[in-house]
Protein backbone atom coordinates (compact mmCIF):
# COMPACT_ATOMS: atom_id res chain seq x y z
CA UNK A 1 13.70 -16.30 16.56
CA UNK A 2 13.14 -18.74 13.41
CA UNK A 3 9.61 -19.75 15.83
CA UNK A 4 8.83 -16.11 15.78
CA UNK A 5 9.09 -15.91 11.09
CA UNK A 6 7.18 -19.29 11.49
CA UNK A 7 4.34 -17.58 13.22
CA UNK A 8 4.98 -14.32 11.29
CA UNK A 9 4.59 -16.58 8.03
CA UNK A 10 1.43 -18.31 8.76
CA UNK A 11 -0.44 -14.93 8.81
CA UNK A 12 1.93 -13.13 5.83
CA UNK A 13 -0.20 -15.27 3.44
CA UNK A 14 -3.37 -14.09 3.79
CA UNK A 15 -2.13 -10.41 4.06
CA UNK A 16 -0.35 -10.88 0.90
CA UNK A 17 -3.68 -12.71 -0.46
CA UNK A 18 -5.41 -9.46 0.50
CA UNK A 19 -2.95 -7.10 -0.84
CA UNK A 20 -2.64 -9.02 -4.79
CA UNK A 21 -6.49 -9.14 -4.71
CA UNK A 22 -6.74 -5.29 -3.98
CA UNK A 23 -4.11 -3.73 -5.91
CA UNK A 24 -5.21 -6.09 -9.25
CA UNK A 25 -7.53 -3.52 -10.25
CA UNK A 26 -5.01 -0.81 -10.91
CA UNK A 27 -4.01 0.67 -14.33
CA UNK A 28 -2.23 1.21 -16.24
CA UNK A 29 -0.03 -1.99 -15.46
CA UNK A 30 3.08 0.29 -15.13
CA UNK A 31 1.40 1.94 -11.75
CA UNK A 32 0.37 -1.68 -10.69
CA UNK A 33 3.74 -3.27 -10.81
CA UNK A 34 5.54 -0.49 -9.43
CA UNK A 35 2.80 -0.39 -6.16
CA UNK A 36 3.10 -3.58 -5.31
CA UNK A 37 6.97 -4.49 -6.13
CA UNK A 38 8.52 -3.39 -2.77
CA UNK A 39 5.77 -6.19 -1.29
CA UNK A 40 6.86 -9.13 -3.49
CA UNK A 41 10.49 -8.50 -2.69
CA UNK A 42 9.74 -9.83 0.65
CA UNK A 43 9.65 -8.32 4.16
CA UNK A 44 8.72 -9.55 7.56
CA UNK A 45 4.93 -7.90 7.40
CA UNK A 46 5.50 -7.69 10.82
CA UNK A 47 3.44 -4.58 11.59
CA UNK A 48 0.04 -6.20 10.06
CA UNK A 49 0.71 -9.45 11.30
CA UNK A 50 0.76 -8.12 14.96
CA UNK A 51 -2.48 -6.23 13.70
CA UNK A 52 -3.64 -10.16 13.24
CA UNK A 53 -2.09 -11.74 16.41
CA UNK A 54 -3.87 -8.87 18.66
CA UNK A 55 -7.00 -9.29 17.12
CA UNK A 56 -7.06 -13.38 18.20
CA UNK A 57 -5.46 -11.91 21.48
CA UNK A 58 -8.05 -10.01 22.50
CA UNK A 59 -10.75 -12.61 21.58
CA UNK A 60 -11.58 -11.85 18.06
CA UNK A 61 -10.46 -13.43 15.02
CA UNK A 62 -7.72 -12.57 12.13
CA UNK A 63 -10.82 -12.59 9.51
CA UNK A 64 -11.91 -9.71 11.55
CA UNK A 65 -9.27 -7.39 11.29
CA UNK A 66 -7.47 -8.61 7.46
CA UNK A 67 -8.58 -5.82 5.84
CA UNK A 68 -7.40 -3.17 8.62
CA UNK A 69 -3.92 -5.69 8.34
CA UNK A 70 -3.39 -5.34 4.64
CA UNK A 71 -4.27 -0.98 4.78
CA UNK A 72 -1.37 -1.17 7.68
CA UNK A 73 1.07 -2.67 5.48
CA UNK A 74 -0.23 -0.58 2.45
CA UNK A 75 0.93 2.30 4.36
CA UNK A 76 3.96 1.21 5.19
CA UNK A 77 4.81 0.29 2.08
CA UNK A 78 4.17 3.36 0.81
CA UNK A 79 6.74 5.43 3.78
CA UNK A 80 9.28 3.26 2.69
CA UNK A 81 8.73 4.31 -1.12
CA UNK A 82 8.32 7.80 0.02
CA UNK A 83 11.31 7.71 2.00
CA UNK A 84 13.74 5.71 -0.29
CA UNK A 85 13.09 8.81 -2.81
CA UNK A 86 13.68 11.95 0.30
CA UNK A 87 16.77 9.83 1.23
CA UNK A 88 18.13 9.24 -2.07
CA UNK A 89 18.84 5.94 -1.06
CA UNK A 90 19.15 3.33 -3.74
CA UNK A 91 18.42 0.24 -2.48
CA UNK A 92 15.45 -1.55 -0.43
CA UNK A 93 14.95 -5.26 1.16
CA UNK A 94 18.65 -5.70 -1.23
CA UNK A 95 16.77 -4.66 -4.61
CA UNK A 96 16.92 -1.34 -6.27
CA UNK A 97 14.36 0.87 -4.76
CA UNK A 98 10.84 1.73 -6.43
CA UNK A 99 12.43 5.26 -7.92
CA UNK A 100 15.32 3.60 -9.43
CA UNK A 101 13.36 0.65 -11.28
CA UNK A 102 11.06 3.03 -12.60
CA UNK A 103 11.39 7.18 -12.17
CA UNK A 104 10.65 9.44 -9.08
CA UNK A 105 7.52 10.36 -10.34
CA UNK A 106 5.43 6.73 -10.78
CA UNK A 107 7.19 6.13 -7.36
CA UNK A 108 5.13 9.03 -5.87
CA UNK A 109 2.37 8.03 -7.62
CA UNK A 110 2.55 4.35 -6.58
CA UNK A 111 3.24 5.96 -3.06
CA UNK A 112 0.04 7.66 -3.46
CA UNK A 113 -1.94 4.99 -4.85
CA UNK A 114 -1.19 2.63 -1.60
CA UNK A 115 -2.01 5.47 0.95
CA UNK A 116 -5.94 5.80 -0.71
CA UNK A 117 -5.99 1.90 -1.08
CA UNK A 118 -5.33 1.78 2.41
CA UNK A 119 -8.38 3.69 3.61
CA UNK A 120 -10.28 2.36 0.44
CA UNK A 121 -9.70 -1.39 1.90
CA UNK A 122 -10.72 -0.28 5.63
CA UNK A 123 -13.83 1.55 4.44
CA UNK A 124 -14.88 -1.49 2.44
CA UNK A 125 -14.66 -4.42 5.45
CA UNK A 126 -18.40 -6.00 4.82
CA UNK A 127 -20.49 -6.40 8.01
CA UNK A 128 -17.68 -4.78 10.20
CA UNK A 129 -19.44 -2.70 12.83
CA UNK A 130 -19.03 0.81 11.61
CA UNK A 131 -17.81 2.44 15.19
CA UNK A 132 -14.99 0.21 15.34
CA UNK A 133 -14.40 1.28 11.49
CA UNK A 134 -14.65 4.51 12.69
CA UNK A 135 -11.80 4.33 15.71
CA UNK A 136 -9.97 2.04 13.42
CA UNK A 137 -9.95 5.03 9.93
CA UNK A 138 -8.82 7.60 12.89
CA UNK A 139 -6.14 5.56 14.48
CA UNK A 140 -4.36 4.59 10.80
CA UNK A 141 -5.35 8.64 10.11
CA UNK A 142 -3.13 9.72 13.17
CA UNK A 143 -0.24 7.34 12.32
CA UNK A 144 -0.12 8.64 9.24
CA UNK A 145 -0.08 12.25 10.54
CA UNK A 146 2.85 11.20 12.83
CA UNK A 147 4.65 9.60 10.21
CA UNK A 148 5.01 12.66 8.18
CA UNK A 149 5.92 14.21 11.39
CA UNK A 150 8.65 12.07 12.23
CA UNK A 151 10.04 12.29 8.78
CA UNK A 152 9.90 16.28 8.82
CA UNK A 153 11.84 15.87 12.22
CA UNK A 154 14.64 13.64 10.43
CA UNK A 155 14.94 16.01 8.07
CA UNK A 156 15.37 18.66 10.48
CA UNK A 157 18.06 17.10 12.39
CA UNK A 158 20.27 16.82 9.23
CA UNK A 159 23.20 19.46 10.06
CA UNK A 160 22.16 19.43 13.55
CA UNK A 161 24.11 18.04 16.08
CA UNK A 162 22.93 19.09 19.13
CA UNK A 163 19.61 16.86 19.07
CA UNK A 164 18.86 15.93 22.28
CA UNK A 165 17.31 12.05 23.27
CA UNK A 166 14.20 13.27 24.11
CA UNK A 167 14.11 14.93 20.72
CA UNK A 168 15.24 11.51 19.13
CA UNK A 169 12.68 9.34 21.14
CA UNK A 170 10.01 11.55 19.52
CA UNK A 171 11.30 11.28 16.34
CA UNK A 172 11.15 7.63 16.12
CA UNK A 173 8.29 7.29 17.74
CA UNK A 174 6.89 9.18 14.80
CA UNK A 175 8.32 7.94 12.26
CA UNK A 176 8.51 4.27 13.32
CA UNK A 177 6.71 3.55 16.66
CA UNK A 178 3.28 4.74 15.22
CA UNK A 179 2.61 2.57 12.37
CA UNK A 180 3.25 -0.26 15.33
CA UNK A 181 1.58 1.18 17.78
CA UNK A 182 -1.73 1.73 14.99
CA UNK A 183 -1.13 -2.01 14.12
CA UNK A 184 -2.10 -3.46 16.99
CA UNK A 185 -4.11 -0.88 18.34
CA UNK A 186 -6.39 -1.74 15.35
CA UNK A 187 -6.12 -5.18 15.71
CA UNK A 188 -8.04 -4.94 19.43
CA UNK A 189 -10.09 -2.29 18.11
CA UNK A 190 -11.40 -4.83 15.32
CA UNK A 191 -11.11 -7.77 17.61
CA UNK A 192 -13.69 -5.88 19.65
CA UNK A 193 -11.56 -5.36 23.12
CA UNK A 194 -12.36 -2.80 25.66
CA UNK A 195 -11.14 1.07 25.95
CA UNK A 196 -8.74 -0.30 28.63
CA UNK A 197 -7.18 -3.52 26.46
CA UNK A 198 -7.29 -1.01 23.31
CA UNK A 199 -4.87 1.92 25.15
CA UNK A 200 -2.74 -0.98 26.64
CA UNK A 201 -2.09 -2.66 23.06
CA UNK A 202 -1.22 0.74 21.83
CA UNK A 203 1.06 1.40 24.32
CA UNK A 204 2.46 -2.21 22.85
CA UNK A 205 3.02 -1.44 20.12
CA UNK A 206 4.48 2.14 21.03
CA UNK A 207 7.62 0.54 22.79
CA UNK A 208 8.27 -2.28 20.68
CA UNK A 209 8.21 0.45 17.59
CA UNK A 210 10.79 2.30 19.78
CA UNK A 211 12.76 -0.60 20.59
CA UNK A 212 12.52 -1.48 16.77
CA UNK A 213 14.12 1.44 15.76
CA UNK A 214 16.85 1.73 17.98
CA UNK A 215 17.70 -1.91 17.24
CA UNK A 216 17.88 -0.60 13.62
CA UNK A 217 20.69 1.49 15.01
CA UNK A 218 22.18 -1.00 16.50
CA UNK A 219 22.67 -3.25 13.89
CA UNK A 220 23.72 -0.52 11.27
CA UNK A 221 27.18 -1.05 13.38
CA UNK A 222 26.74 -4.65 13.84
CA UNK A 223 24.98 -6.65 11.28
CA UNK A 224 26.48 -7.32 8.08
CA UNK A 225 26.53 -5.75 4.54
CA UNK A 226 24.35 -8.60 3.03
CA UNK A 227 21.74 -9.46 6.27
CA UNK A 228 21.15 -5.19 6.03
CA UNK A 229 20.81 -4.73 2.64
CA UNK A 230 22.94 -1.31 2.87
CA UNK A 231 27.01 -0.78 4.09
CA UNK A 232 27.43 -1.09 7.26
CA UNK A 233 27.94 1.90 9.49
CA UNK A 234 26.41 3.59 7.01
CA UNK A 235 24.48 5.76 9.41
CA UNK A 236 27.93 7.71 10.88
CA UNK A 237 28.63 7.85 6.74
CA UNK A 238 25.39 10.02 6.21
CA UNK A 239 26.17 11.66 9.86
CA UNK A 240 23.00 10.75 10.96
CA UNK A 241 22.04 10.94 14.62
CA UNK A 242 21.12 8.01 16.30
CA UNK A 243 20.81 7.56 19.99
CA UNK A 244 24.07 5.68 19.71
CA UNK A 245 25.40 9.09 18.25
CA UNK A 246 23.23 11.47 20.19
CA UNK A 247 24.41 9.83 23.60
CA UNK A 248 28.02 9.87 22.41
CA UNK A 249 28.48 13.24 21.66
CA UNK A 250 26.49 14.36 24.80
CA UNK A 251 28.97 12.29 27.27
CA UNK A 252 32.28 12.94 25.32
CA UNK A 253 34.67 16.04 25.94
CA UNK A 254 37.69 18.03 24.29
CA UNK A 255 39.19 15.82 21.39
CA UNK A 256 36.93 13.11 21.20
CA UNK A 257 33.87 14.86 20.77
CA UNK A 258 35.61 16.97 18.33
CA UNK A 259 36.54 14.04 16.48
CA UNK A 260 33.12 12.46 16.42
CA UNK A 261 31.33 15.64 15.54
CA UNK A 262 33.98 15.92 12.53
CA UNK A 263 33.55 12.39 11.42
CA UNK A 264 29.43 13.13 11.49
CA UNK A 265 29.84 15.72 9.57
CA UNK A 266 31.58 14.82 6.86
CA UNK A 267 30.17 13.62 3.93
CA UNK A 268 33.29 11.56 2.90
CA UNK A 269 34.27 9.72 5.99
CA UNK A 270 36.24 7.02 4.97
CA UNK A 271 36.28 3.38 6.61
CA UNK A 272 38.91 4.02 9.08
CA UNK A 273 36.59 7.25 10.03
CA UNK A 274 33.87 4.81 10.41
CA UNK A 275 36.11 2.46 12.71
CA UNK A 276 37.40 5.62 14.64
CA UNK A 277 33.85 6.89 14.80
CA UNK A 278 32.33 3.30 16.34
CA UNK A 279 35.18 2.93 18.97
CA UNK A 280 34.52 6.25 20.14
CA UNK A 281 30.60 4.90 20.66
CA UNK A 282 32.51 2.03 22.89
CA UNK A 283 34.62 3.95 24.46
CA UNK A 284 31.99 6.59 26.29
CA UNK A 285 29.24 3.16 26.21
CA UNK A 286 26.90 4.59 23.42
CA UNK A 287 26.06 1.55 22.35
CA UNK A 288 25.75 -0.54 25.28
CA UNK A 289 23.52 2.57 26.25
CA UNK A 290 20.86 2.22 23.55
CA UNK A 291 20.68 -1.59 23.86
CA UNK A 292 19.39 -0.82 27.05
CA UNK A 293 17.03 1.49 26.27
CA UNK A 294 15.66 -0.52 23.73
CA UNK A 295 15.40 -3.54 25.97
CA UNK A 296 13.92 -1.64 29.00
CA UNK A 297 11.22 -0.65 26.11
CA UNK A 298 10.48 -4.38 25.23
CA UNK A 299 9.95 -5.42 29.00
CA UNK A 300 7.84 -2.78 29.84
CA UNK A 301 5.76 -3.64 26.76
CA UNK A 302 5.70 -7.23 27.29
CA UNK A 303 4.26 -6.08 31.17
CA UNK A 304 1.36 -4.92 29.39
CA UNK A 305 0.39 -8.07 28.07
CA UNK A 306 -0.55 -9.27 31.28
CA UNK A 307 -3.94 -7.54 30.50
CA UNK A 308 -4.76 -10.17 28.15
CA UNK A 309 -5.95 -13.78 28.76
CA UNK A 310 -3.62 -16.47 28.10
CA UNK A 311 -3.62 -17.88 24.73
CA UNK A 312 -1.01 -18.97 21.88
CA UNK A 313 -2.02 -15.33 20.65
CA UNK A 314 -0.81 -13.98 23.87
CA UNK A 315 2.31 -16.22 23.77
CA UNK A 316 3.21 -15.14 19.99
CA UNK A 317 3.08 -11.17 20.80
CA UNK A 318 5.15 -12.12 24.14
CA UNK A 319 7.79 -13.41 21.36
CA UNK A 320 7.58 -11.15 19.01
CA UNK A 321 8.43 -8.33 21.53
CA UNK A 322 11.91 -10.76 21.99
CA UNK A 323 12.28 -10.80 18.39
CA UNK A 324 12.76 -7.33 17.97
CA UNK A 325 15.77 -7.15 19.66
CA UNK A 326 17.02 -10.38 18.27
CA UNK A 327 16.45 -9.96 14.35
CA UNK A 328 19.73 -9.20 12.50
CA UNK A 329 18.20 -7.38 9.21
């Protein structure tokens, strides 16, 4: 895994580069500094650096595809601000979120400021060919559709508890897999790949999104406080459903899934609630469930790779399709 941040961190320079350079020319200074805060606390910038790595993958090079790499993480960046404020939550990457340094209403703003930067910086690439601009502005369009989409689904699950996993699948796949998917989807689109590479690094990108979520899941139960940045278990606190949750009230019966479903739906489930809640996932194999799920989704993905030549390129998305599954934050 620490080879995997090494690689990660010889491309997060240039991305950051690109993103300081672009988002200097905003004023006032108040909207500056609260656009570009959630990127100096730190992050993996693993969505534009795979935007990178596919580009050299598919025989192109990172210079080509930079500027479609920083509007990926621009957007991003600017879900997780939106988000933070829908969820209420207070806290992001272990600092105070956006809305709670400054007020709700820069944090839209700054929200809004990175979405139009994002297409600004695409538009902009100098002596890009302008059909792979095109494809690349309607690929970053449609995740951005999705995301919304995804997030409207969460939302609509909240007092439901009869969400089904193929329900769940497409929510994350909006709301997470997406962005991924349009990360390195641009990155063979700008590295100048064929139809057939193109669809294939999508499809990527789709399953290591969905593995990335569920692993989020995952380690909401078995991280720790300080590597998540949040309480753990704080999902079953917020009765959220998860696949963990959505597969364990499907398979349980009589008492225990009465027990769950009242843990999930209280909104002041103590710790021993938690505990009850998470040995109730063991004991009907939730979470043993979704780990598989999520790893079946990173060998499939790492089967499409086999479209590509080799390379060190090839060899880095191989591992980075390992490292979701292995990251503990």
């Amino acid at each position: 895994m620490s080879d995997v941040k090494e690689v990660l961190g010889l491309y997060s320079g240039d991305i950051f580069k690109s993103i300081e350079d672009n988002l200097s020319t905003i004023t006032p200074n108040t909207l500056q500094e609260a656009s570009i805060y959630l990127t100096k606390a730190g992050g993996k910038m693993l969505r534009p650096c795979l935007t990178l790595i596919t580009s050299e993958a598919v025989g192109g090079s990172k210079e080509d595809a930079l500027k479609s790499a920083t509007a990926i993480e621009l957007i991003h960046t600017f879900s997780l601000i939106h988000d933070d404020i829908m969820d209420d939550d207070d806290m992001r990457r272990g600092m105070p979120a956006v809305h709670k340094v400054w007020d709700e209403g820069l944090a839209i703003l700054s929200g809004d400021t990175l979405f139009s930067k994002a297409f600004e910086i695409i538009v902009d690439c100098e002596n890009a060919d302008a059909s792979r601009l095109t494809k690349t502005i309607g690929t970053v369009a449609d995740a951005c559709v999705k995301i919304c989409e995804g997030q409207a689904l969460d939302i609509s699950f909240e007092g439901r508890y009869d969400v089904t996993e193929e329900e769940y699948m497409e929510m994350i796949f909006k709301k997470t897999g997406a962005l991924i998917a349009s990360a390195t989807k641009a990155g063979a689109i700008m590295g100048g790949a064929s139809d057939e590479v193109i669809d294939a690094m999508y499809d990527y990108g789709r399953l290591i999104g969905l593995a990335f979520q569920i692993q989020d899941d995952y380690l909401d139960l078995a991280s720790d406080e300080e590597s998540l940045g949040k309480p753990i278990g704080s999902d079953i606190a917020k009765g959220k459903m998860t696949l963990i949750a959505v597969k364990a009230l499907s398979e349980s019966e009589g008492e225990d899934h009465d027990k769950l479903l009242n843990i999930l739906k209280d909104d002041n489930s103590s710790q021993e609630d938690i505990d009850a809640a998470i040995d109730l996932f063991n004991k009907y194999d939730s979470i043993e469930y979704a780990k598989n799920v999520a790893q079946s989704n990173v060998s499939e993905a790492k089967e499409l790779l086999e479209i590509l030549p080799d390379s060190a390129s090839k060899d880095a998305l191989m591992d980075i399709a390992d490292f979701v599954l292995e990251r503990h934050s």
